[in-house]
PDB file of N, CA and C in Angstrom:
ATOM      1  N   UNK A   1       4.336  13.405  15.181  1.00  0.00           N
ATOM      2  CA  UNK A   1       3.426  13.988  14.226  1.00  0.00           C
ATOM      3  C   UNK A   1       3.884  15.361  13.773  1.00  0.00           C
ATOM      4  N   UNK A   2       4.873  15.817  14.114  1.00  0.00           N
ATOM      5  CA  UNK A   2       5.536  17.278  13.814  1.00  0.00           C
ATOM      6  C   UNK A   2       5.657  17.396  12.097  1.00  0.00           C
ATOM      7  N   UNK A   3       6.098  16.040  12.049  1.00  0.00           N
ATOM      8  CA  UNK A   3       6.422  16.136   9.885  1.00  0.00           C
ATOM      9  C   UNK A   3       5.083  16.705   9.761  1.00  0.00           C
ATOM     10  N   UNK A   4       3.538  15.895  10.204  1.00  0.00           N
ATOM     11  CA  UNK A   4       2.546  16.566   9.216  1.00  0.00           C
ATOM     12  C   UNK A   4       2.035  17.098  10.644  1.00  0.00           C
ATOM     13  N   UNK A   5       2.041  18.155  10.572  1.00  0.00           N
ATOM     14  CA  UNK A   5       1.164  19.354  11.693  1.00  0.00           C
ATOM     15  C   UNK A   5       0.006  19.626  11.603  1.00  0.00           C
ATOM     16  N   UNK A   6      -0.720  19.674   9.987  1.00  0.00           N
ATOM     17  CA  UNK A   6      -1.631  19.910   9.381  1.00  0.00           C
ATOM     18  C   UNK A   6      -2.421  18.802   9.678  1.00  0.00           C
ATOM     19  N   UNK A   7      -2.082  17.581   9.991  1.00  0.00           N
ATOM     20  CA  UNK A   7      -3.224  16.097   9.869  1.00  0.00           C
ATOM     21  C   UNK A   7      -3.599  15.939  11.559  1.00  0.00           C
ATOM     22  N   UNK A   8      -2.743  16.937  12.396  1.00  0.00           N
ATOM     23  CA  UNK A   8      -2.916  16.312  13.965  1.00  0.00           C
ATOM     24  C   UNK A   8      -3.999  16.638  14.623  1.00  0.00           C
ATOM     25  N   UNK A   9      -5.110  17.514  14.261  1.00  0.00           N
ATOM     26  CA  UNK A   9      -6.356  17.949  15.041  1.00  0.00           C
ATOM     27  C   UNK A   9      -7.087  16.894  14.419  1.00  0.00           C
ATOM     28  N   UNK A  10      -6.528  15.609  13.142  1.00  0.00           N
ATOM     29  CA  UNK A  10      -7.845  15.123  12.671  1.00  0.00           C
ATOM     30  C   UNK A  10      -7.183  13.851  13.239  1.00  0.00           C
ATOM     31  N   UNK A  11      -6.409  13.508  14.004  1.00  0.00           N
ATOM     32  CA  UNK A  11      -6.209  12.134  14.258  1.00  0.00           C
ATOM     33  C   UNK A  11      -6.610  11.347  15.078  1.00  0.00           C
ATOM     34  N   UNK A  12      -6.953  10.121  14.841  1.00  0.00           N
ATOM     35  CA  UNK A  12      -8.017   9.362  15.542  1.00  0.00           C
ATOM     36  C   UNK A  12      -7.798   8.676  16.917  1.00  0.00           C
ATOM     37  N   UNK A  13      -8.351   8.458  17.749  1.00  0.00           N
ATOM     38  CA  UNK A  13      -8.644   7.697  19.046  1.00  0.00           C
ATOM     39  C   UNK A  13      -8.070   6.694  18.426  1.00  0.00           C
ATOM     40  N   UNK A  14      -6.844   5.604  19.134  1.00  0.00           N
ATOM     41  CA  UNK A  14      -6.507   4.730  18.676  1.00  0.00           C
ATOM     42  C   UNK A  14      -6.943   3.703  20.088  1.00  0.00           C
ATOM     43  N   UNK A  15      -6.998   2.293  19.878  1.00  0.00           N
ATOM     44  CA  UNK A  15      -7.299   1.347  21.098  1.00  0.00           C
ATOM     45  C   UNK A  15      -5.559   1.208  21.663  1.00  0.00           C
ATOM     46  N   UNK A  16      -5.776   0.219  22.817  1.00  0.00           N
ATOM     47  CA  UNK A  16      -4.560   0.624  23.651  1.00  0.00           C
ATOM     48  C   UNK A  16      -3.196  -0.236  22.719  1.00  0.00           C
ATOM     49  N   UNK A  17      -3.533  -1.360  22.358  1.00  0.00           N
ATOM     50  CA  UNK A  17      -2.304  -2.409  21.537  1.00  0.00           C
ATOM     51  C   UNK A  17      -2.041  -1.564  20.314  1.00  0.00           C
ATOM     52  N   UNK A  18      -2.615  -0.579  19.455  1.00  0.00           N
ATOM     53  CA  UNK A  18      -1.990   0.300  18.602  1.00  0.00           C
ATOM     54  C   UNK A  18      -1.437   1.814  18.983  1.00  0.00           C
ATOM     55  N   UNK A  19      -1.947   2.069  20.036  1.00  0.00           N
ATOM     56  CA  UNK A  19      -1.085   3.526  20.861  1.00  0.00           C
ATOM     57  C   UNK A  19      -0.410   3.246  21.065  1.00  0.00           C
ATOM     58  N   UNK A  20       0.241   1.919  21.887  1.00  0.00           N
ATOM     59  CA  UNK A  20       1.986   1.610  22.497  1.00  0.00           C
ATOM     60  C   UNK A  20       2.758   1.896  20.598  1.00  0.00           C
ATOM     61  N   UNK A  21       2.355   0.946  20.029  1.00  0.00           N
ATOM     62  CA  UNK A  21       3.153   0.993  18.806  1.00  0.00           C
ATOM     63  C   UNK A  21       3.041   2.247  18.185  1.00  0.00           C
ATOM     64  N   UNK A  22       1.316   3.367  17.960  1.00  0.00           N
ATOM     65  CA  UNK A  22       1.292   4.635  17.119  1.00  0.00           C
ATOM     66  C   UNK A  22       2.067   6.130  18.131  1.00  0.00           C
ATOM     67  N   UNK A  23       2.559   5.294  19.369  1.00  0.00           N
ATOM     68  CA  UNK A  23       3.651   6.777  20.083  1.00  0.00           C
ATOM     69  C   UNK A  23       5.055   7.088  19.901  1.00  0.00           C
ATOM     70  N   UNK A  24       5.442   5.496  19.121  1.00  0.00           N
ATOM     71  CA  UNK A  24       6.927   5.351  18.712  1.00  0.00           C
ATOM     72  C   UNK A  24       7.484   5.600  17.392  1.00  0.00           C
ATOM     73  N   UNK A  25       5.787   5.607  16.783  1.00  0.00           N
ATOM     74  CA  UNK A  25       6.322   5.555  14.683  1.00  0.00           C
ATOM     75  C   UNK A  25       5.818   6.411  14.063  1.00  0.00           C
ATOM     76  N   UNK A  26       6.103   7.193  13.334  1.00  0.00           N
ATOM     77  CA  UNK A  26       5.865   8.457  12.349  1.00  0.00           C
ATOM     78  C   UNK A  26       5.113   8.047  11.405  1.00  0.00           C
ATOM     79  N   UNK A  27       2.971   7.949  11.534  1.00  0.00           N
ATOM     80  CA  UNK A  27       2.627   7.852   9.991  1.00  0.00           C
ATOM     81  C   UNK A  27       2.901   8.373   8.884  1.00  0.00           C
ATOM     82  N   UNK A  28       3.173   8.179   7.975  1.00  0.00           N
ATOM     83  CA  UNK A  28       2.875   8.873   6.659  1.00  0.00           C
ATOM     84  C   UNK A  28       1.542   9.393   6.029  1.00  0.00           C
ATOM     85  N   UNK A  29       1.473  10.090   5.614  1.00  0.00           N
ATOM     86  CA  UNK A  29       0.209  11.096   5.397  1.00  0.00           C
ATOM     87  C   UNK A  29      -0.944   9.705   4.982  1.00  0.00           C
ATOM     88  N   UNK A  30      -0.472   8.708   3.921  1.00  0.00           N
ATOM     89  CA  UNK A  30      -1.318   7.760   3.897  1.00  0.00           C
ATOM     90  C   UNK A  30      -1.684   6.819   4.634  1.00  0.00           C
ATOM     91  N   UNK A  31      -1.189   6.842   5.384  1.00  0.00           N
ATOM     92  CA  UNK A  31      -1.231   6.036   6.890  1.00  0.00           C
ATOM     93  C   UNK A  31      -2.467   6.323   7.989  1.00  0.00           C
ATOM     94  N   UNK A  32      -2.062   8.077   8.136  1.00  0.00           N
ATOM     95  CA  UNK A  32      -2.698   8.820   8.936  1.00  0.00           C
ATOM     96  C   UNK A  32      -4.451   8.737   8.352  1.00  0.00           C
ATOM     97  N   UNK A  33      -4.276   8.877   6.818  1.00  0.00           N
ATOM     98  CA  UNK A  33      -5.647   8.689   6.247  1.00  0.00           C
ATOM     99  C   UNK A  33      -6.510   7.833   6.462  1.00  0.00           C
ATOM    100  N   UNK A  34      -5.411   6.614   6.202  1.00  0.00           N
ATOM    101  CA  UNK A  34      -6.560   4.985   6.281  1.00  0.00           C
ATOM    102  C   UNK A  34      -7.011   5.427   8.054  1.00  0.00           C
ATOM    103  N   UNK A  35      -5.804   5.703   9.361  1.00  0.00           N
ATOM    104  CA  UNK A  35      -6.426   5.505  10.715  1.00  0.00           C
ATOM    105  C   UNK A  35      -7.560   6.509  10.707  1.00  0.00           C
ATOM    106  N   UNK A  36      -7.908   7.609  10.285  1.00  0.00           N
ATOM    107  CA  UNK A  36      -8.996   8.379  10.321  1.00  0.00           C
ATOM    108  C   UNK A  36      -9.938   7.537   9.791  1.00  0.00           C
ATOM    109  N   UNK A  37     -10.006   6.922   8.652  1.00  0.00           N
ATOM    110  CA  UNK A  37     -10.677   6.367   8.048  1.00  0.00           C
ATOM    111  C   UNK A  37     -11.415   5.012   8.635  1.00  0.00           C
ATOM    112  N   UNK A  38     -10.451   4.434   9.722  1.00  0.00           N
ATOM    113  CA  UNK A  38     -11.178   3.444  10.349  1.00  0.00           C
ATOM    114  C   UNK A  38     -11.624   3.743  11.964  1.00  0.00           C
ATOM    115  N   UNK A  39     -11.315   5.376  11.789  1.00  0.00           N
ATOM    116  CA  UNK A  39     -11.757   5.930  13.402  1.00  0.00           C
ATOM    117  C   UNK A  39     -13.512   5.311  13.754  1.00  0.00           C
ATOM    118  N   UNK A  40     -14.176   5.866  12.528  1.00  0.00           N
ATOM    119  CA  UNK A  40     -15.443   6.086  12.191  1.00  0.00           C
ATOM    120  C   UNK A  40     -16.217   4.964  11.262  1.00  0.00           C
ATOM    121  N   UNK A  41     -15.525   3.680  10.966  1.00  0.00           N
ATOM    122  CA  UNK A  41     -15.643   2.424  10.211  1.00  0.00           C
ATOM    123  C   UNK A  41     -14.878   1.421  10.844  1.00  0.00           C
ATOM    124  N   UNK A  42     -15.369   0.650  12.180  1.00  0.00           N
ATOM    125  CA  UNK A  42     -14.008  -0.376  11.731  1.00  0.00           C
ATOM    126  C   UNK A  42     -14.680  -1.706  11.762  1.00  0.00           C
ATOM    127  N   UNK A  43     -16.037  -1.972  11.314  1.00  0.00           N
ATOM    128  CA  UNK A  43     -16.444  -3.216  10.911  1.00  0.00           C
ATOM    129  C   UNK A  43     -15.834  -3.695   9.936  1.00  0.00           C
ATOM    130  N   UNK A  44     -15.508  -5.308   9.905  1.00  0.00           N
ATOM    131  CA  UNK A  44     -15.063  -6.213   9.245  1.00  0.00           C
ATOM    132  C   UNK A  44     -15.394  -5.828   7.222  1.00  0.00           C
ATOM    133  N   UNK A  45     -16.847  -5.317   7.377  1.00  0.00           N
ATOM    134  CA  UNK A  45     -17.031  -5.062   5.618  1.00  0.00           C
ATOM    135  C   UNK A  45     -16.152  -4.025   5.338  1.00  0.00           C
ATOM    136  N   UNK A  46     -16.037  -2.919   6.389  1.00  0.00           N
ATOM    137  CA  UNK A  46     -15.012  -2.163   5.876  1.00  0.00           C
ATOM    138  C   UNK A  46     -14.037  -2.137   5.550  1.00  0.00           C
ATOM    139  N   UNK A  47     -13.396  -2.824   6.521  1.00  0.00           N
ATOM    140  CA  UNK A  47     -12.391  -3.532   6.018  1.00  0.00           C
ATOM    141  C   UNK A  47     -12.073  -4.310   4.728  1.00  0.00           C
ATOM    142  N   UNK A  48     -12.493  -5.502   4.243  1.00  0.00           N
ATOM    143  CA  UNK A  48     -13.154  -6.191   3.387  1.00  0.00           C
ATOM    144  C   UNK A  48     -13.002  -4.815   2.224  1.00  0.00           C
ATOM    145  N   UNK A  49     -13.914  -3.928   2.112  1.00  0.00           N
ATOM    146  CA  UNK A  49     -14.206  -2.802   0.788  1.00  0.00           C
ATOM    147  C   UNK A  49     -12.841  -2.383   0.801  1.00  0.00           C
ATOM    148  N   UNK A  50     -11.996  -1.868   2.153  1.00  0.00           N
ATOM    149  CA  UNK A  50     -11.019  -0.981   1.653  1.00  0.00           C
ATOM    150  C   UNK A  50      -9.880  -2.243   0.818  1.00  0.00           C
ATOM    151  N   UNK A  51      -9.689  -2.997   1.390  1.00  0.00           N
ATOM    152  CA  UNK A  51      -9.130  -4.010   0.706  1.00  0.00           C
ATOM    153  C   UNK A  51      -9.174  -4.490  -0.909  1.00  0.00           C
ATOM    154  N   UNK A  52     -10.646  -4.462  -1.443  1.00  0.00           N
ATOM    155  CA  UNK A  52     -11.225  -4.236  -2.477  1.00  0.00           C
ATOM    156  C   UNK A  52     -10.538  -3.435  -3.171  1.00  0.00           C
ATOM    157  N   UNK A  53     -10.859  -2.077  -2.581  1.00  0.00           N
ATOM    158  CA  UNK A  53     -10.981  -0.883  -3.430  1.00  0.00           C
ATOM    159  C   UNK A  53      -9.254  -0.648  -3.557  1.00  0.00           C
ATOM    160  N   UNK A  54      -8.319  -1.187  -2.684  1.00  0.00           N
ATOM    161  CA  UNK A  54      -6.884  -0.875  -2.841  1.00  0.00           C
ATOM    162  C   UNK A  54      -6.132  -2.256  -3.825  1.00  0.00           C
ATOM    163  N   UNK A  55      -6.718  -2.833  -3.328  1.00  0.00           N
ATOM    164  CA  UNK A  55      -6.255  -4.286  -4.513  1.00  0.00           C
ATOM    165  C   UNK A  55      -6.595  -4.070  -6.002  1.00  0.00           C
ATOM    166  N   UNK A  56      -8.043  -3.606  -6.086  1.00  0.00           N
ATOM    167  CA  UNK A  56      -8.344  -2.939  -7.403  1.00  0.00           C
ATOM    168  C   UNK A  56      -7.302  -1.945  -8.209  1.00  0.00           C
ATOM    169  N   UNK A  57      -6.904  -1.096  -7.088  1.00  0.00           N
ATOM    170  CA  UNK A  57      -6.704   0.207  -8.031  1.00  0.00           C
ATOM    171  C   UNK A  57      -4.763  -0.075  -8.130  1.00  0.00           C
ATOM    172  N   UNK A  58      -4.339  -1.063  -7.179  1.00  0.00           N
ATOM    173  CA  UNK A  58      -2.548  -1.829  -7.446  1.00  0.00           C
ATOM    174  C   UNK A  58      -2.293  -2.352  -8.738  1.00  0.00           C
ATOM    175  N   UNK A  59      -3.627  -3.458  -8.549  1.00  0.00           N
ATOM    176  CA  UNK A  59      -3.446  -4.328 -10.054  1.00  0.00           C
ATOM    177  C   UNK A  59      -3.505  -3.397 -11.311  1.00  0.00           C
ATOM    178  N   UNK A  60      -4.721  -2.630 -10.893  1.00  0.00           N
ATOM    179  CA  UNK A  60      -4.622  -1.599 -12.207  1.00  0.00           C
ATOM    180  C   UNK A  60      -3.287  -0.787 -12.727  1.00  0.00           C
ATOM    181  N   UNK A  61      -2.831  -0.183 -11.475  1.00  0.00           N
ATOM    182  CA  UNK A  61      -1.212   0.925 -11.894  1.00  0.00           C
ATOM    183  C   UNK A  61      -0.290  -0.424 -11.665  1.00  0.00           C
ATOM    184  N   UNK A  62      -0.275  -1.483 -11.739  1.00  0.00           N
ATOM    185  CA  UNK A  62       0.833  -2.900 -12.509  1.00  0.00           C
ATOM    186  C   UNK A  62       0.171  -3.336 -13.869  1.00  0.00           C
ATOM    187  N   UNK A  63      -1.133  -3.103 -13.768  1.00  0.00           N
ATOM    188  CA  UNK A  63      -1.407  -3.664 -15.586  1.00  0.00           C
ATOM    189  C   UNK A  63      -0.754  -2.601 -16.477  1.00  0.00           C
ATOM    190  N   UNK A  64      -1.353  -1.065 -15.894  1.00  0.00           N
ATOM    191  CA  UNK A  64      -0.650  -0.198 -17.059  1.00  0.00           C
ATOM    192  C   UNK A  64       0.939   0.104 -17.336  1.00  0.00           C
ATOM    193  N   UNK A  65       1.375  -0.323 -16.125  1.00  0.00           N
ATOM    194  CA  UNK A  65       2.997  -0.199 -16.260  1.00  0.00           C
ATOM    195  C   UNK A  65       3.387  -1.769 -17.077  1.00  0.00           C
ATOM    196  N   UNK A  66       2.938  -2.629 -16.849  1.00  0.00           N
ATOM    197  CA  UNK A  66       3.087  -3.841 -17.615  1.00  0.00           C
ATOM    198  C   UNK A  66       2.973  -3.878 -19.128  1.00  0.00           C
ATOM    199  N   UNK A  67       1.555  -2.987 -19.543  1.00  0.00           N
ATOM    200  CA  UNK A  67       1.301  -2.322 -20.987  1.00  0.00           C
ATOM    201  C   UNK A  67       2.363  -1.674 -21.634  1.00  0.00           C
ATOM    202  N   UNK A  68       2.795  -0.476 -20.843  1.00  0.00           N
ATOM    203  CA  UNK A  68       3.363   0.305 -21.207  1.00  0.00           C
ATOM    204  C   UNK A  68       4.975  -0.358 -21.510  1.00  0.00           C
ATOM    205  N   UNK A  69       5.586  -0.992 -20.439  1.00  0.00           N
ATOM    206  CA  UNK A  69       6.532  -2.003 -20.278  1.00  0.00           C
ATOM    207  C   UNK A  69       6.768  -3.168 -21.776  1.00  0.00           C
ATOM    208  N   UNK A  70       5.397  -3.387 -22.440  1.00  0.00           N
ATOM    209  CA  UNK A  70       5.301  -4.658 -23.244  1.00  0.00           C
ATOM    210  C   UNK A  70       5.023  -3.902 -24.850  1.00  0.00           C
ATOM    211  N   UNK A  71       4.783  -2.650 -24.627  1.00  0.00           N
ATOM    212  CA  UNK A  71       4.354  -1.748 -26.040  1.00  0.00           C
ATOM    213  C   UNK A  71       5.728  -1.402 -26.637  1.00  0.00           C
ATOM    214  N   UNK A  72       6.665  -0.564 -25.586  1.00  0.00           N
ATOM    215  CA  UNK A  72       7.851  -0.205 -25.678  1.00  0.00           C
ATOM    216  C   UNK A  72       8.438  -1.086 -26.340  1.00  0.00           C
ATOM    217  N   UNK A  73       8.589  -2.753 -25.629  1.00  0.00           N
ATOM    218  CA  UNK A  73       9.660  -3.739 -26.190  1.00  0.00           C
ATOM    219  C   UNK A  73      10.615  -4.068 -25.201  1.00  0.00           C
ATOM    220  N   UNK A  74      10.154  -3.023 -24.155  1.00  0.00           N
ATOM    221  CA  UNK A  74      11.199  -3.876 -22.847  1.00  0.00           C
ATOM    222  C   UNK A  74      10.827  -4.787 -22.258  1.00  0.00           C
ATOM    223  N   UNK A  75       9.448  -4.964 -22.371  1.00  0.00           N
ATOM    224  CA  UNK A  75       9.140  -6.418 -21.827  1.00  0.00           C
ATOM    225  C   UNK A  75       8.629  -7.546 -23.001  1.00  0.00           C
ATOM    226  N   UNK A  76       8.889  -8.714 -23.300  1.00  0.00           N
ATOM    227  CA  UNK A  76       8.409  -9.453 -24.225  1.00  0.00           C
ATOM    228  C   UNK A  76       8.613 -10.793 -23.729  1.00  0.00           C
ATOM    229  N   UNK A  77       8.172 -11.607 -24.378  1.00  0.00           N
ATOM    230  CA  UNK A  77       7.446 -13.293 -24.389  1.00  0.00           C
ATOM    231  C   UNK A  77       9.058 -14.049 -23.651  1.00  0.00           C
ATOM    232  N   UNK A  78      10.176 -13.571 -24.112  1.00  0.00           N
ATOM    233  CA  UNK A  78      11.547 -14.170 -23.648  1.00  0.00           C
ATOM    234  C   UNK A  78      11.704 -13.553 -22.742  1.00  0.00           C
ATOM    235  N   UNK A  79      11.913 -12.103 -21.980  1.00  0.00           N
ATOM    236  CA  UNK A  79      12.162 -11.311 -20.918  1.00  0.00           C
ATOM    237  C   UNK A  79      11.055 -12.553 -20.104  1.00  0.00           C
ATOM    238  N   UNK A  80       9.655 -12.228 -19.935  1.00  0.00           N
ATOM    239  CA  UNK A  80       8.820 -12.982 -19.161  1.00  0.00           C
ATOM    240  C   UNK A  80       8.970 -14.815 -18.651  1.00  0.00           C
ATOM    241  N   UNK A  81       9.376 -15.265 -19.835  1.00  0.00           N
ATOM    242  CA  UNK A  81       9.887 -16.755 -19.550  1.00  0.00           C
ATOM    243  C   UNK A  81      11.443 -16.626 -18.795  1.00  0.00           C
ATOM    244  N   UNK A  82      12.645 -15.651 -18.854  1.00  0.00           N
ATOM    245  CA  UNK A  82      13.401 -15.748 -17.957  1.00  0.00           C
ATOM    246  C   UNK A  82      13.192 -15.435 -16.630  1.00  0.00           C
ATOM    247  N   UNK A  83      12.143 -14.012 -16.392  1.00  0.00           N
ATOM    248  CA  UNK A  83      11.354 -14.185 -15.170  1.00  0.00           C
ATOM    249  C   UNK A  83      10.849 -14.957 -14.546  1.00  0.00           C
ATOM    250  N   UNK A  84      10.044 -15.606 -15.416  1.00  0.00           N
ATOM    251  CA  UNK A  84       9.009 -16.788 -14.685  1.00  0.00           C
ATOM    252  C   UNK A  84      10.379 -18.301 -14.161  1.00  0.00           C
ATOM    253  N   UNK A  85      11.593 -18.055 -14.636  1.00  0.00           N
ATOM    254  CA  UNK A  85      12.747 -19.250 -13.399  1.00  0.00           C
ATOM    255  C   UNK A  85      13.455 -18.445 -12.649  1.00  0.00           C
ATOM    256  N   UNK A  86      13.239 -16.962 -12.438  1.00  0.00           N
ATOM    257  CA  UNK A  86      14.115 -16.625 -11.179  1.00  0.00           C
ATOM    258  C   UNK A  86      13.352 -16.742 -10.082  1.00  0.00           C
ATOM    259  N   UNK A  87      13.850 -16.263  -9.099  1.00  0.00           N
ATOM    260  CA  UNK A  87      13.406 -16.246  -7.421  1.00  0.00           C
ATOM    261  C   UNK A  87      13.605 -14.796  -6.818  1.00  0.00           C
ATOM    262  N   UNK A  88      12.732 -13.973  -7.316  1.00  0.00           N
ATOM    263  CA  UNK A  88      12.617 -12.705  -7.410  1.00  0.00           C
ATOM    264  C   UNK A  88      13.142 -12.302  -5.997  1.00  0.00           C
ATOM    265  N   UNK A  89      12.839 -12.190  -4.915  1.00  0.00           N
ATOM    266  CA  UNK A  89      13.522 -12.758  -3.768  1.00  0.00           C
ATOM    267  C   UNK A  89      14.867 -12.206  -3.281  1.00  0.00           C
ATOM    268  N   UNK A  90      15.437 -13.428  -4.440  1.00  0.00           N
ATOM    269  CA  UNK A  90      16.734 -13.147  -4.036  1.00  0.00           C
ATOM    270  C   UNK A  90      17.393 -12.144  -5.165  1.00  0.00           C
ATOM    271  N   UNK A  91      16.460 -11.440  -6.385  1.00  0.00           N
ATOM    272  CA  UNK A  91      16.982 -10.912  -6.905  1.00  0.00           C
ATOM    273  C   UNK A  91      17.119  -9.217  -6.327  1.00  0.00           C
ATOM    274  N   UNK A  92      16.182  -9.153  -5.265  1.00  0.00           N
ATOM    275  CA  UNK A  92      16.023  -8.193  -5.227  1.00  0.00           C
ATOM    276  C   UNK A  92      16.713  -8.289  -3.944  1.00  0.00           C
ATOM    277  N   UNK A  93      17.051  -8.730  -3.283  1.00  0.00           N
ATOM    278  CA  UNK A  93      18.513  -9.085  -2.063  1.00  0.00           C
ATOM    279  C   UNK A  93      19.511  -8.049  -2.317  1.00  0.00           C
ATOM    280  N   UNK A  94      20.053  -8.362  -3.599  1.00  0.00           N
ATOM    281  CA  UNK A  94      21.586  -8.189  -4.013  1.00  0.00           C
ATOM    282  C   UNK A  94      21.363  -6.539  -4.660  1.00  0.00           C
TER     283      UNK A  94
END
């Protein structure tokens, strides 16, 4: 926790199967957020909402980059139909 010094008086009680794994790995500040966040929430709806509320706001910053992507002219009706037969997959392999 040395990278963020500033987040370590707020970090949460973890149960024992995520302390073996949270003593070996360096959160990232957004990381550290969500575990605070489920210090004090960790019923199933909460879960459930944060899921919601992060799926919501992905699709949204991919619709507007998709907009923005399709206004320009870098993306169009032929770009999308050669997409839609690759195997993204392996394009992103190489």
């Amino acid at each position: 926790m040395k990278e963020y010094p500033h987040l370590e008086d707020e970090a949460p009680q973890v149960q024992e199967p995520v302390a073996a794994y949270a003593s070996s790995t360096v959160f990232n500040p957004s990381q550290q957020l969500l575990l605070r966040m489920f210090a004090y929430d960790s019923s199933d709806e909460g879960l459930k909402e944060l899921q919601d509320v992060l799926t919501k706001h992905y699709r949204e910053l991919a619709d507007k980059a998709l907009n923005e992507l399709w206004e320009s002219g870098q993306l169009d009706q032929r770009r999308l139909s050669e997409l839609r037969g690759m195997n993204i997959r392996d394009v992103l392999k190489n």
